[in-house]
Protein backbone atom coordinates (compact mmCIF):
# COMPACT_ATOMS: atom_id res chain seq x y z
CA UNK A 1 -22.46 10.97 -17.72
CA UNK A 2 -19.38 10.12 -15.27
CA UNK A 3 -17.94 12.14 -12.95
CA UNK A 4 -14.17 11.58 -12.20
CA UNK A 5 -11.94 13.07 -9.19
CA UNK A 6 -8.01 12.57 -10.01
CA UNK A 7 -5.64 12.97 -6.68
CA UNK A 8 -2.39 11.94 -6.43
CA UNK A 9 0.56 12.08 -4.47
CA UNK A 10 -0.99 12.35 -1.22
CA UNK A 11 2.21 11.66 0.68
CA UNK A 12 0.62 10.83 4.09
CA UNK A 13 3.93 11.20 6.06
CA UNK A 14 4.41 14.74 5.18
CA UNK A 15 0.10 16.09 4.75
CA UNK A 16 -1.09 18.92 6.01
CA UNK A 17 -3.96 17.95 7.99
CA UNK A 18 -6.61 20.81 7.60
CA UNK A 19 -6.05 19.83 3.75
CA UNK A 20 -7.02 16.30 4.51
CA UNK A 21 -9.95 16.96 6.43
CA UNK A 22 -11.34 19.23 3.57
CA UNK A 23 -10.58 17.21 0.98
CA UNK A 24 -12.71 13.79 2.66
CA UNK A 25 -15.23 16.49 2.96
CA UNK A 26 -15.38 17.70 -0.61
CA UNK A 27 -14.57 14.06 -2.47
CA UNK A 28 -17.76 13.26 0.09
CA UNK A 29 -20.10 16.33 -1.25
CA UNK A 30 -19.64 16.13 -4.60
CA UNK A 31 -20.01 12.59 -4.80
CA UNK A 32 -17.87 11.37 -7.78
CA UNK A 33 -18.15 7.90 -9.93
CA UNK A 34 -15.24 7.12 -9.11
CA UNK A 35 -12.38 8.16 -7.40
CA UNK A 36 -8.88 7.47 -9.00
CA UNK A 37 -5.46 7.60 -7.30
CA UNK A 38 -2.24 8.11 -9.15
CA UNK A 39 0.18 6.69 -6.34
CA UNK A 40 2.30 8.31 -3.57
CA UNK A 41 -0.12 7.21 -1.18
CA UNK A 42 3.11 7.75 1.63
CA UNK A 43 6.22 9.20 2.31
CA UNK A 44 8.34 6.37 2.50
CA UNK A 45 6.03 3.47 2.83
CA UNK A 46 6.41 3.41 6.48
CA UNK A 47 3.89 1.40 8.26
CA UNK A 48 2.21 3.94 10.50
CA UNK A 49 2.60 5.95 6.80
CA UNK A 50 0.18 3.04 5.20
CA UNK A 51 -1.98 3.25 8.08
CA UNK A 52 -2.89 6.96 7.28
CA UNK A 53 -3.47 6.63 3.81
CA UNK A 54 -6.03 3.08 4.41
CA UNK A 55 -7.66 5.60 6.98
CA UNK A 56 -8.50 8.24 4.89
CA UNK A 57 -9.08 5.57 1.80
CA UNK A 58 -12.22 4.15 4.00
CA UNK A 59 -13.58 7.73 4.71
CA UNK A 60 -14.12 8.44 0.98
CA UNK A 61 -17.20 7.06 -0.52
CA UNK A 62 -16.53 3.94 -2.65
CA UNK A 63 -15.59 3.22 -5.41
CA UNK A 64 -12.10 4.06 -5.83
CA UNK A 65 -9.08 2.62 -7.81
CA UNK A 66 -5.48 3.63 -7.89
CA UNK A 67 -1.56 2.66 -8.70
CA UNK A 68 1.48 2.81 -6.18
CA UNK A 69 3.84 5.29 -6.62
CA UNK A 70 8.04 5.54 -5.92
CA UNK A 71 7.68 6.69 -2.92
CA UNK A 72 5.49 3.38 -1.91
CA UNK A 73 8.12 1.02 -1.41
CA UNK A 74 10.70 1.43 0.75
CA UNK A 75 13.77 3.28 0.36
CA UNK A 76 15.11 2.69 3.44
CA UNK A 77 14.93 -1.82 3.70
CA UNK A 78 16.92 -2.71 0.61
CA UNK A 79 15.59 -6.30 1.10
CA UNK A 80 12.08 -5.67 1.28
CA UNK A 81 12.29 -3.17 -1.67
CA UNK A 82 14.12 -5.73 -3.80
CA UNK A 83 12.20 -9.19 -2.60
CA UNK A 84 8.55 -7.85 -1.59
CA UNK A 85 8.58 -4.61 -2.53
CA UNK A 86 4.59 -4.26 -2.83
CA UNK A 87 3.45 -6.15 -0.13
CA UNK A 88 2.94 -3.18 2.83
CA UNK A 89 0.95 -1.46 -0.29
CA UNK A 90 -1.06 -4.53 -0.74
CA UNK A 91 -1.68 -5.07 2.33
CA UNK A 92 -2.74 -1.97 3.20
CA UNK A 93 -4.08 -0.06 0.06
CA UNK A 94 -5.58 -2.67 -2.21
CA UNK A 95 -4.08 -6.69 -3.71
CA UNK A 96 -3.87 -5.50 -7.04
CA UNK A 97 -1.22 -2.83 -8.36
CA UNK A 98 -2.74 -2.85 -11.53
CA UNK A 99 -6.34 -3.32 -11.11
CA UNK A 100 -9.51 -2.14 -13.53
CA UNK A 101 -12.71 -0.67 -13.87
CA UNK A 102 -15.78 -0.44 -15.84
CA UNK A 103 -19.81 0.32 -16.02
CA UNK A 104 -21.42 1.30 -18.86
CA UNK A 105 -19.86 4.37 -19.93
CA UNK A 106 -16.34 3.89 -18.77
CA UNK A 107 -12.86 1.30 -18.67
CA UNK A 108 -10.04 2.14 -16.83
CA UNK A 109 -6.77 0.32 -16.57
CA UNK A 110 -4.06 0.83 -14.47
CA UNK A 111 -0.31 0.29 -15.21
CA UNK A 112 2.40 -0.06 -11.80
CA UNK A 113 4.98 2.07 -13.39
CA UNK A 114 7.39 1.78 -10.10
CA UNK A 115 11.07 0.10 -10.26
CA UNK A 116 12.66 -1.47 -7.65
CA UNK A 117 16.23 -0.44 -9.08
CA UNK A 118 18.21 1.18 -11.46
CA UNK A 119 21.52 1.40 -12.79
CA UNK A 120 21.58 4.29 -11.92
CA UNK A 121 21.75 6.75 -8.97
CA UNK A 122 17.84 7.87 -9.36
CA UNK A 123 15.59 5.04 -8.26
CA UNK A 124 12.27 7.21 -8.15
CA UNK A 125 11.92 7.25 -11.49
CA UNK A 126 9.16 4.94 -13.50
CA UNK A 127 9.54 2.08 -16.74
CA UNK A 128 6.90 0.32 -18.63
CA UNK A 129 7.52 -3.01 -19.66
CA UNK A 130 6.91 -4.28 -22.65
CA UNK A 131 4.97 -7.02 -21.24
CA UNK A 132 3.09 -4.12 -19.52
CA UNK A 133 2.00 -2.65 -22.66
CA UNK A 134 0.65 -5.80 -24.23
CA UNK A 135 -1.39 -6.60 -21.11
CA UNK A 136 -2.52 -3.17 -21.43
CA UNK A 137 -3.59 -3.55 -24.88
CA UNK A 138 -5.09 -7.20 -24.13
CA UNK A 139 -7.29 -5.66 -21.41
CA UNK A 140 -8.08 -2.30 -23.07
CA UNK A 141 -9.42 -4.25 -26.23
CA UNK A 142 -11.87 -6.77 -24.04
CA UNK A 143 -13.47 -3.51 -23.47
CA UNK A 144 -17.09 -2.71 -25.07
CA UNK A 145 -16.04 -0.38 -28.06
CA UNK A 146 -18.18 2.40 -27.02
CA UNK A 147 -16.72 3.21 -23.56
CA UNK A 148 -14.45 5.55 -22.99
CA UNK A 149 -10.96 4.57 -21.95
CA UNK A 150 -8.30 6.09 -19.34
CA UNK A 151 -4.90 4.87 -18.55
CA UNK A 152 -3.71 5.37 -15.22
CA UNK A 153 -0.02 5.20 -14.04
CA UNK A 154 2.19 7.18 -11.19
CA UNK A 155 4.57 8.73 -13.88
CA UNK A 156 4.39 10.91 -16.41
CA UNK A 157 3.45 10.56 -19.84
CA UNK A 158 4.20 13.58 -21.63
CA UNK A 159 6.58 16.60 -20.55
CA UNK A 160 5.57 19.68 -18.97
CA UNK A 161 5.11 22.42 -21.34
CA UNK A 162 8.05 24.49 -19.53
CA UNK A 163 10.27 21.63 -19.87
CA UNK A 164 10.33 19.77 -23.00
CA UNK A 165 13.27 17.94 -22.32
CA UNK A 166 12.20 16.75 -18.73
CA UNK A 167 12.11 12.75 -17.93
CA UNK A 168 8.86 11.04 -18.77
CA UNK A 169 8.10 6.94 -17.79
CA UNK A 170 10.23 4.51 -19.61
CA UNK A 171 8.65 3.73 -22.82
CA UNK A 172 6.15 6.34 -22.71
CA UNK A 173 6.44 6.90 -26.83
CA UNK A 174 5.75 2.99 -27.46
CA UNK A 175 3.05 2.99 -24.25
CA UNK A 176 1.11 6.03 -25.98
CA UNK A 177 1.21 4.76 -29.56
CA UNK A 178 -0.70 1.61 -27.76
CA UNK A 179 -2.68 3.71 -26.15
CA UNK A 180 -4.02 5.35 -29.36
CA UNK A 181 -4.46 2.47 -31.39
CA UNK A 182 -7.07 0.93 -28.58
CA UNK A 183 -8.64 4.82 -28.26
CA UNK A 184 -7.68 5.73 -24.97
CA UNK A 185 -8.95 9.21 -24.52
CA UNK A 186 -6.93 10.02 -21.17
CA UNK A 187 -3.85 8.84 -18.88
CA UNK A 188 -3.89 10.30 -15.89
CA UNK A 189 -0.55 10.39 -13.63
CA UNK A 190 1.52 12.30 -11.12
CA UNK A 191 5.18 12.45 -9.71
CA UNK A 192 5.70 15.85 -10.91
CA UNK A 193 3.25 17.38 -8.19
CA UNK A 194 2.42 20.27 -10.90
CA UNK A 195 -0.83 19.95 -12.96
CA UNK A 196 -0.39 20.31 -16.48
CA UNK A 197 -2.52 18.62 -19.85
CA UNK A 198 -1.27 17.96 -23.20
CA UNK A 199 -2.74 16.14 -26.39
CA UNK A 200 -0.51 13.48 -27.71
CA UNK A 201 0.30 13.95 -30.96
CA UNK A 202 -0.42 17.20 -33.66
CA UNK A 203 -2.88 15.66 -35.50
CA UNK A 204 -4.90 18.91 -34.80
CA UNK A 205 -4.13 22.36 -35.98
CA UNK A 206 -3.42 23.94 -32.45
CA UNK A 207 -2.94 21.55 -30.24
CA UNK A 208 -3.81 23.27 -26.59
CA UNK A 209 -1.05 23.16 -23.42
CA UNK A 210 -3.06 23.74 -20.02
CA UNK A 211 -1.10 24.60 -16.99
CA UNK A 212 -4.69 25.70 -15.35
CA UNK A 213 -7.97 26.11 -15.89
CA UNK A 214 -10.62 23.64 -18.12
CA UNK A 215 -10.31 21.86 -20.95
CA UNK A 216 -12.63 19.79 -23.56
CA UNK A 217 -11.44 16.28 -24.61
CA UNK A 218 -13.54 15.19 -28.31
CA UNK A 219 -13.87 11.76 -28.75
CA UNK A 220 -10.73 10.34 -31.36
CA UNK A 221 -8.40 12.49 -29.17
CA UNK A 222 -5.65 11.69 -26.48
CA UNK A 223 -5.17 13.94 -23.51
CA UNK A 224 -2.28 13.07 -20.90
CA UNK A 225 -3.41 14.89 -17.50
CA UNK A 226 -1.15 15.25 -14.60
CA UNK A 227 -2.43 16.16 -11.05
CA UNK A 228 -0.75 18.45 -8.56
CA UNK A 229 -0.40 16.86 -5.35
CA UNK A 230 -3.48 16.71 -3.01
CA UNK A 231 -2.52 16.59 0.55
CA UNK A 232 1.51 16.77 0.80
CA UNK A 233 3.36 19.83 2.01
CA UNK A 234 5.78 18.86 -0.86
CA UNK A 235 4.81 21.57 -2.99
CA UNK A 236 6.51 22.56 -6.35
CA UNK A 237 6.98 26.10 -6.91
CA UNK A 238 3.63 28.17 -6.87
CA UNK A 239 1.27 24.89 -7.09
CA UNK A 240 -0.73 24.83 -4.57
CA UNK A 241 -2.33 21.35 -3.29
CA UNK A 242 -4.90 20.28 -6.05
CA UNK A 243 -6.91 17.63 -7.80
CA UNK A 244 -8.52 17.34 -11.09
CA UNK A 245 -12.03 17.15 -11.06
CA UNK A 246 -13.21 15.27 -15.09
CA UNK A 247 -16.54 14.70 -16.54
CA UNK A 248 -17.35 12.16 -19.48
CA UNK A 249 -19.97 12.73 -21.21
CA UNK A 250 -21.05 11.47 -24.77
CA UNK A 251 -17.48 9.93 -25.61
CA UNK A 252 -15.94 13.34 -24.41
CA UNK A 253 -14.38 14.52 -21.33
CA UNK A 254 -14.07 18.40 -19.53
CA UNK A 255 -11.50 18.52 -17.11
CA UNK A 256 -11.15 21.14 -14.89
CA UNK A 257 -8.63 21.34 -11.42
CA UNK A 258 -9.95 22.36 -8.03
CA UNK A 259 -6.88 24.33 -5.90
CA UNK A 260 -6.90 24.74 -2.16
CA UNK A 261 -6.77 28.37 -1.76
CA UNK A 262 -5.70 28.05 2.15
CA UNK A 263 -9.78 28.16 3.36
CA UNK A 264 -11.09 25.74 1.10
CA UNK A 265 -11.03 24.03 -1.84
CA UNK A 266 -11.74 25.98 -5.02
CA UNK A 267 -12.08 26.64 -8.87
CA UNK A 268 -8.62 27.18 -10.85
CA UNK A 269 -9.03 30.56 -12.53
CA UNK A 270 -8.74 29.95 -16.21
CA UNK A 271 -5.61 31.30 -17.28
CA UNK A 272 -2.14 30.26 -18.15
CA UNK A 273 -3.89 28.43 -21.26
CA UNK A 274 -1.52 28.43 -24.83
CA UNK A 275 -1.30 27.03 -27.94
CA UNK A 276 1.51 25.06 -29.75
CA UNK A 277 2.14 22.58 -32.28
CA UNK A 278 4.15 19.93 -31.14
CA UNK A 279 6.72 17.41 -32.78
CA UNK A 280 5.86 14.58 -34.45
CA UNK A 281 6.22 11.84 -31.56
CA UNK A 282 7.73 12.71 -27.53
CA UNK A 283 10.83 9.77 -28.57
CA UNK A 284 13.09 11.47 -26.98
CA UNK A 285 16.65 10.18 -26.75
CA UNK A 286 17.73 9.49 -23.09
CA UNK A 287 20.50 11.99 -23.95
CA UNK A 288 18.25 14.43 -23.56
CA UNK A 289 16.08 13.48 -20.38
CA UNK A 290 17.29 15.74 -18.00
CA UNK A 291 17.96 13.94 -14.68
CA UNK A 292 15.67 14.87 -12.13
CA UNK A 293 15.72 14.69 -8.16
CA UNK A 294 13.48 11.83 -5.86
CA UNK A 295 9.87 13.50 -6.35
């Protein structure tokens, strides 16, 4: 059995402190396998920003592996963002922007899904390369067959299920058809700063939407998790700071989210869970992808 705590989109920058201090103290006491990061590690990659985040990095109990997000390169030195846009975050955070992990009952593989530009007026959101996904495929295959695989990346995978139409990663449709041939069970990612799970997929009858609450992952199945964000004041609507807290187990995984209620951190009541059946594929045209805002 593994135990696995997702945060993401910690934002140090804009953190609320007393939320920082509990959270080093429950990642501490409960002692996880590993620790993954989805990105955001700062507000605007700032120095003193990156000096935070390494802080709290080396209070955690190792081992730990994470992605940069948008907001870790900098919006503000055109230059640096377009020649070395990685290199406070390596520096700083860890070498390797796409780095991996495995024991004996576990891979994971991360993907950098930040761009330095756009052409367009949105630079926060995230593309996949195709090179990406063949790397991702190369590395995911090396792995034992009987260890059970997660992707990790900053953006999102699938949509929320209150927005269907909202923007995912570039190339999230070919990314996740990769993903299933090599039997990736999970992706985790972030950006949004609003939990949500959904199968990719309707190869099952019902095919379950969780906005809160647990949820059982059987082996053959693909689940793309998002985390809430952990430690920023940037909240999103009602969401309060969270993480997901994931168990493996036999070739499944339960995951279940962990709110801060204010006091401390604590179980997400069960509720808001629903049932749909969902297209054929997420290919949506980029017609449809609504714009969104720096998140």
């Amino acid at each position: 059995m593994r135990r696995i705590s997702h945060i993401s989109d910690l934002h140090f920058g804009r953190t609320d402190p007393a939320v920082v201090e509990a959270l080093v103290d429950e990642l501490n006491g409960d002692a996880p396998d590993l620790i993954v990061a989805s990105g955001d590690f700062t507000m605007a990659a700032r120095p003193l920003e990156f000096a935070q985040a390494r802080a709290f990095l080396d209070r955690l109990a190792p081992p730990w592996i994470g992605v940069p997000g948008n907001h870790d390169i900098s919006p503000y030195h055109l230059p640096q963002r377009f020649l070395r846009p990685f290199t406070r975050y390596r520096r700083a955070i860890a070498p390797d922007t796409e780095p991996c992990f495995a024991d004996a009952e576990i891979g994971v593989v991360c993907l950098n899904t930040v761009r330095r530009w756009a052409a367009e007026r949105d630079w926060s959101q995230g593309m996949i390369r195709p090179s990406q996904i063949a790397r991702t495929e190369a590395r995911l295959a090396s792995m034992p067959g009987h260890l059970f695989k997660i992707v990790v990346g900053h953006h999102p995978f699938m949509p929320p299920p209150w927005d269907a139409e909202a923007r995912l990663v570039g190339r999230a449709d070919l990314a996740l058809a990769s993903f299933r041939r090599c039997g990736v069970g999970l992706t985790l990612s972030g950006h949004l700063h609003r939990h949500y799970a959904r199968f990719v997929g309707g190869d099952d009858p019902d095919t379950a939407v969780v906005d809160r609450g647990a949820l059982r992952v059987r082996r053959g199945q693909l689940l793309a998790v998002q985390a809430g964000s952990a430690t920023s004041t940037r909240l999103r609507g009602n969401e309060p700071n969270a993480y997901n807290r994931i168990t493996v187990d036999g070739g499944c995984a339960a995951i279940s989210v962990r709110i801060w209620d204010g006091r401390a951190w604590t179980d997400a009541a069960p509720a808001c869970v629903q049932t749909l059946t969902p297209a054929p594929d997420f290919n949506f045209p980029p017609g449809r992808r609504r714009r969104r805002g720096r998140s």
